[in-house]
N, C-alpha and C. Protein backbone atom coordinates (compact mmCIF):
# COMPACT_ATOMS: atom_id res chain seq x y z
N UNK A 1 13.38 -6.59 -16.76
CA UNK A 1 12.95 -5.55 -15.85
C UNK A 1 11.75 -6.00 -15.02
N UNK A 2 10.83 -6.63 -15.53
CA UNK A 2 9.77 -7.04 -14.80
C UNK A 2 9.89 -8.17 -13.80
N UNK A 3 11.52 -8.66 -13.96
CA UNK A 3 11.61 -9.80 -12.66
C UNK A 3 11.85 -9.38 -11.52
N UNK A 4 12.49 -7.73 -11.69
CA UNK A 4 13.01 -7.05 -10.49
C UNK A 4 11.84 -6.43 -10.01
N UNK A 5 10.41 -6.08 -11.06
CA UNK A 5 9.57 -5.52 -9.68
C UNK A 5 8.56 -6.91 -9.59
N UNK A 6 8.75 -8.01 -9.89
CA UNK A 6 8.46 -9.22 -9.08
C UNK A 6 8.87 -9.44 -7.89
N UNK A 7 10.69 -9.24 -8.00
CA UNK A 7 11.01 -9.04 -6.73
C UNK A 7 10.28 -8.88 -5.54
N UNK A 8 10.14 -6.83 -6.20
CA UNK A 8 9.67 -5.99 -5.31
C UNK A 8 8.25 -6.30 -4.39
N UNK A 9 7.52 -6.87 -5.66
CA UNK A 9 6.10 -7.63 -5.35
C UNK A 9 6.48 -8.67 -3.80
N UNK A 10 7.09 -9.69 -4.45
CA UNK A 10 7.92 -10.43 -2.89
C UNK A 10 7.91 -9.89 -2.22
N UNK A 11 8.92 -8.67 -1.70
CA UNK A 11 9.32 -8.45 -0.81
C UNK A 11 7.98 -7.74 0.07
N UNK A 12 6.96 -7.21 -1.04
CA UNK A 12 6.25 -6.72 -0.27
C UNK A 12 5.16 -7.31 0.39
N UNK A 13 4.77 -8.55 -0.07
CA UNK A 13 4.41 -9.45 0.18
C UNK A 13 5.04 -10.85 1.87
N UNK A 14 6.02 -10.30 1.60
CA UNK A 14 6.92 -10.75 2.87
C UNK A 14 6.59 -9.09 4.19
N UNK A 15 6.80 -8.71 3.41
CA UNK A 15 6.45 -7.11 4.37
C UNK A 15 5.08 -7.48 4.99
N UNK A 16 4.26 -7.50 4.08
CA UNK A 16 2.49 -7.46 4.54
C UNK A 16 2.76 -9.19 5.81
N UNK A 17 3.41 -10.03 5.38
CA UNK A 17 3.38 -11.00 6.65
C UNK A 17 3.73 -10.76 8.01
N UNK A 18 4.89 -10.02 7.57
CA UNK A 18 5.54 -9.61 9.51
C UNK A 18 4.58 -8.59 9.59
N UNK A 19 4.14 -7.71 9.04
CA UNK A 19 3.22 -6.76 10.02
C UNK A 19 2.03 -7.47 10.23
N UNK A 20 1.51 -8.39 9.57
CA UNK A 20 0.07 -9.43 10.04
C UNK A 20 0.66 -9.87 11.50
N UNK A 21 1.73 -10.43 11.43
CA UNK A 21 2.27 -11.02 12.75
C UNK A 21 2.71 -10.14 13.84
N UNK A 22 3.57 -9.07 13.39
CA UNK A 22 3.28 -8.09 14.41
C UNK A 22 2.28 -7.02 14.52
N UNK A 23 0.88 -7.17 14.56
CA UNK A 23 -0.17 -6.47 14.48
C UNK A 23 0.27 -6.06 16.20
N UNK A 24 0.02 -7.10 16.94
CA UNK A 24 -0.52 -7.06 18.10
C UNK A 24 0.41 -6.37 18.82
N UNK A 25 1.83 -5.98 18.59
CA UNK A 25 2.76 -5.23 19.39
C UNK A 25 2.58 -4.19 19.17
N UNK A 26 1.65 -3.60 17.42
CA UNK A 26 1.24 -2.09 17.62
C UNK A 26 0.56 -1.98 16.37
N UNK A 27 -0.72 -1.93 17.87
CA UNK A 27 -2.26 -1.94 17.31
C UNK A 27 -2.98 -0.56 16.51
N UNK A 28 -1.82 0.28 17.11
CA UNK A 28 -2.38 1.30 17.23
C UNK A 28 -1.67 2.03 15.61
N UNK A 29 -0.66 1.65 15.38
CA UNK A 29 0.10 2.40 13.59
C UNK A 29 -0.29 0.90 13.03
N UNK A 30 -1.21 -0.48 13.46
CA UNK A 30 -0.90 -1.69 12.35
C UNK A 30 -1.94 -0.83 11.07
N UNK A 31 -2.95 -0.02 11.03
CA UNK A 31 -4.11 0.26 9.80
C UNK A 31 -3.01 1.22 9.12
N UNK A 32 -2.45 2.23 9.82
CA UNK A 32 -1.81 3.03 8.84
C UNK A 32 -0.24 2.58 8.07
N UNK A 33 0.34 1.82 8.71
CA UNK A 33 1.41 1.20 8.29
C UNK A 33 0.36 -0.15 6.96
N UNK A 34 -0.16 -0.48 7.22
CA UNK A 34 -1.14 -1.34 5.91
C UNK A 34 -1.60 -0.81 5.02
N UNK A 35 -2.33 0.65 5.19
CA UNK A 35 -2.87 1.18 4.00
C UNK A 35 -1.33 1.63 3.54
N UNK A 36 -0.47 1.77 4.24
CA UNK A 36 1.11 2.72 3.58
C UNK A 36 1.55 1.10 2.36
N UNK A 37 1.61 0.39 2.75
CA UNK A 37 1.96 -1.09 2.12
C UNK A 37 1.06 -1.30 1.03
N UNK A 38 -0.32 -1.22 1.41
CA UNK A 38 -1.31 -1.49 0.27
C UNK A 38 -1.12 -0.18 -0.89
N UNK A 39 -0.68 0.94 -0.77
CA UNK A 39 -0.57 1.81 -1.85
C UNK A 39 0.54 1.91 -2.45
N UNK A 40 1.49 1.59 -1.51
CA UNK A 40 2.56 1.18 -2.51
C UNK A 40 2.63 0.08 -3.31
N UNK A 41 1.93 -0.91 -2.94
CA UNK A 41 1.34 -2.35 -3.42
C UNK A 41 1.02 -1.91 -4.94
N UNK A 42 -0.07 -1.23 -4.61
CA UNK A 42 -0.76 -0.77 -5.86
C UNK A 42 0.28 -0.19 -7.08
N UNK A 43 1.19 0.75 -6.52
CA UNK A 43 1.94 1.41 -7.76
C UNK A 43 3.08 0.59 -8.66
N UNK A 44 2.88 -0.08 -7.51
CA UNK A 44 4.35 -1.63 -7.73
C UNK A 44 3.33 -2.13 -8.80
N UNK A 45 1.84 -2.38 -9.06
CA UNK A 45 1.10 -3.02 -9.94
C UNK A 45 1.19 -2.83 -11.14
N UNK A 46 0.89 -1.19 -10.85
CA UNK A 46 0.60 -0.22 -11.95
C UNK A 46 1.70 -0.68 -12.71
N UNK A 47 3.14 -0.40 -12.25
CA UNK A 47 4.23 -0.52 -13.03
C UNK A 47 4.42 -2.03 -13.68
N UNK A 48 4.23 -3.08 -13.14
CA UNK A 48 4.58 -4.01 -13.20
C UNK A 48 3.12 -4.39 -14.67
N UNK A 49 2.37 -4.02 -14.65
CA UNK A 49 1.12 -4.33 -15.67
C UNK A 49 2.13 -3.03 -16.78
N UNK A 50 2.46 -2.14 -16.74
CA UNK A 50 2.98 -1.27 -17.73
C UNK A 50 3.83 -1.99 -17.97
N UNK A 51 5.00 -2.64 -17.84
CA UNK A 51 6.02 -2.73 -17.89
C UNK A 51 5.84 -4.45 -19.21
N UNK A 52 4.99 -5.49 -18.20
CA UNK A 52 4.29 -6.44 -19.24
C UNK A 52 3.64 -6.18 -20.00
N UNK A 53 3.13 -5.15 -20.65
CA UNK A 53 2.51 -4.47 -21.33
C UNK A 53 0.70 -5.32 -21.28
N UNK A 54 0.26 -5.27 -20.40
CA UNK A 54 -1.00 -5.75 -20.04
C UNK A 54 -2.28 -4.95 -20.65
N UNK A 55 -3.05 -4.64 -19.93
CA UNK A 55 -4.18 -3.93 -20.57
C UNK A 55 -4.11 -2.77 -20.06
N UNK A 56 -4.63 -1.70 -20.86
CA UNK A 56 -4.45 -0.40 -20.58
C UNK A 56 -5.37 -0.36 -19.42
N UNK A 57 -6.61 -0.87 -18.85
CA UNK A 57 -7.41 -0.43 -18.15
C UNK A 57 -6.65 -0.60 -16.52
N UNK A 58 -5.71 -1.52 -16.08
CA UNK A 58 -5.15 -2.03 -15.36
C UNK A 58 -4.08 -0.66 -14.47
N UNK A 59 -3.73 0.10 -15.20
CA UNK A 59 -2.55 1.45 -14.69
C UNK A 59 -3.85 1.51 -14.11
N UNK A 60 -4.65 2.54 -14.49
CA UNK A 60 -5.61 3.57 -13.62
C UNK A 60 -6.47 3.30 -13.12
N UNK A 61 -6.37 1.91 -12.49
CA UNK A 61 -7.43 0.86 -11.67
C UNK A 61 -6.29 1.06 -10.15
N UNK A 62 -5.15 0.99 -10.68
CA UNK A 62 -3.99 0.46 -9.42
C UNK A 62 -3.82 1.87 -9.25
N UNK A 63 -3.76 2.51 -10.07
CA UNK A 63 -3.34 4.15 -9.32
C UNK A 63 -4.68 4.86 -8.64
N UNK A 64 -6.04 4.38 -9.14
CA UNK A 64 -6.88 4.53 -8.14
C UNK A 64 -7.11 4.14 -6.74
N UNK A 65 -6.69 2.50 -7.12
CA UNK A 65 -6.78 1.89 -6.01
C UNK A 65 -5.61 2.47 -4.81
N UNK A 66 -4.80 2.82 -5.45
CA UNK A 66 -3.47 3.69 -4.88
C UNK A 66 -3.50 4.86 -3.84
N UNK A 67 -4.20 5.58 -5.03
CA UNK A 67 -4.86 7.25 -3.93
C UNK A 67 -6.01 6.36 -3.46
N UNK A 68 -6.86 5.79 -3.58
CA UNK A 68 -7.84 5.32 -2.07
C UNK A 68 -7.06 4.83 -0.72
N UNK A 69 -6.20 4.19 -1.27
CA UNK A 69 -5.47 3.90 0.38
C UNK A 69 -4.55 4.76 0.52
N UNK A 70 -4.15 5.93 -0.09
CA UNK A 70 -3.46 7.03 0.48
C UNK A 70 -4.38 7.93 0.85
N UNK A 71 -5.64 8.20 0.97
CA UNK A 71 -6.44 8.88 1.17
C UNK A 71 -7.09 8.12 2.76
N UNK A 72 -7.19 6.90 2.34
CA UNK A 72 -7.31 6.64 3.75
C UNK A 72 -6.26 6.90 4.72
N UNK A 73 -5.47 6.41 4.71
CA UNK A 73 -4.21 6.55 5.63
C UNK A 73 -4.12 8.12 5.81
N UNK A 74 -4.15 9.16 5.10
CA UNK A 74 -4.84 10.57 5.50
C UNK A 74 -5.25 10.57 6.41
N UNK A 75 -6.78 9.81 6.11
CA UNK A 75 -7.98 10.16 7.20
C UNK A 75 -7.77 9.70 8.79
N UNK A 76 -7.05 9.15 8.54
CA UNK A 76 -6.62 7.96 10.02
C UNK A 76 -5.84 9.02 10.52
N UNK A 77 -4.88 9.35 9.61
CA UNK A 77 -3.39 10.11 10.28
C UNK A 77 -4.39 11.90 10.82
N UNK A 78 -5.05 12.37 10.32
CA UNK A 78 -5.85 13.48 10.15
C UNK A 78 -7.04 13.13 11.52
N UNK A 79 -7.77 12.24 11.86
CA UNK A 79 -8.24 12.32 12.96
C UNK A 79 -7.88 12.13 14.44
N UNK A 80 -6.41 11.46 13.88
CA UNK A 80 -5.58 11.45 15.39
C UNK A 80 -4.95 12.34 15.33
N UNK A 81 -4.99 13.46 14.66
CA UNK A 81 -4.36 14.40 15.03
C UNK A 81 -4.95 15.35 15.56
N UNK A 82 -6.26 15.33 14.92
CA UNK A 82 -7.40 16.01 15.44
C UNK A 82 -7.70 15.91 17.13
N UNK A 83 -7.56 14.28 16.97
CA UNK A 83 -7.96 14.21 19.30
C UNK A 83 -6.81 14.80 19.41
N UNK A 84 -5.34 14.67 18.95
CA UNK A 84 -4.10 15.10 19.96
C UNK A 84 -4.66 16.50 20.45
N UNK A 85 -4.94 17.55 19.27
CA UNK A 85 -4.74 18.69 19.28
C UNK A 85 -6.06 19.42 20.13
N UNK A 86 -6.90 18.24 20.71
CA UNK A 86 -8.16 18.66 21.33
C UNK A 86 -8.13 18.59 22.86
């Protein structure tokens, strides 16, 4: 089970490259499309440290680290919505 969210790790890891490379075609969703990657990053961790049975401290480091970049990506998505609506 843990080779398939290695996989997943890959793929997301291949993900985080094309959007490095296509930053510049759109500058404007590249932070929120990254923090969306980096928190899923994180839960892919969480699981993947549960799953190897790693150290307990490791889940609720990645699920923190998790809601911080879903909380950012909030704040981003939440102040452009704020100018639209102004």
């Amino acid at each position: 089970m843990t080779a398939l969210v290695d996989l997943v790790i890959v793929f997301l890891a291949v993900e985080a490259v094309l959007l490095y490379v296509l930053r510049r075609r759109f500058p404007d969703r590249y932070a929120v499309l990254l923090l969306g990657l980096v928190a899923g990053g994180f839960i892919v961790l969480a699981l993947r440290s549960t799953l190897a049975g790693g150290a307990w401290y490791w889940i609720p480091v990645c699920l923190f680290l998790s809601l911080a970049a879903h909380l950012a990506d909030l704040g981003i998505r939440w102040r452009r919505h704020q100018r639209v609506d102004q």
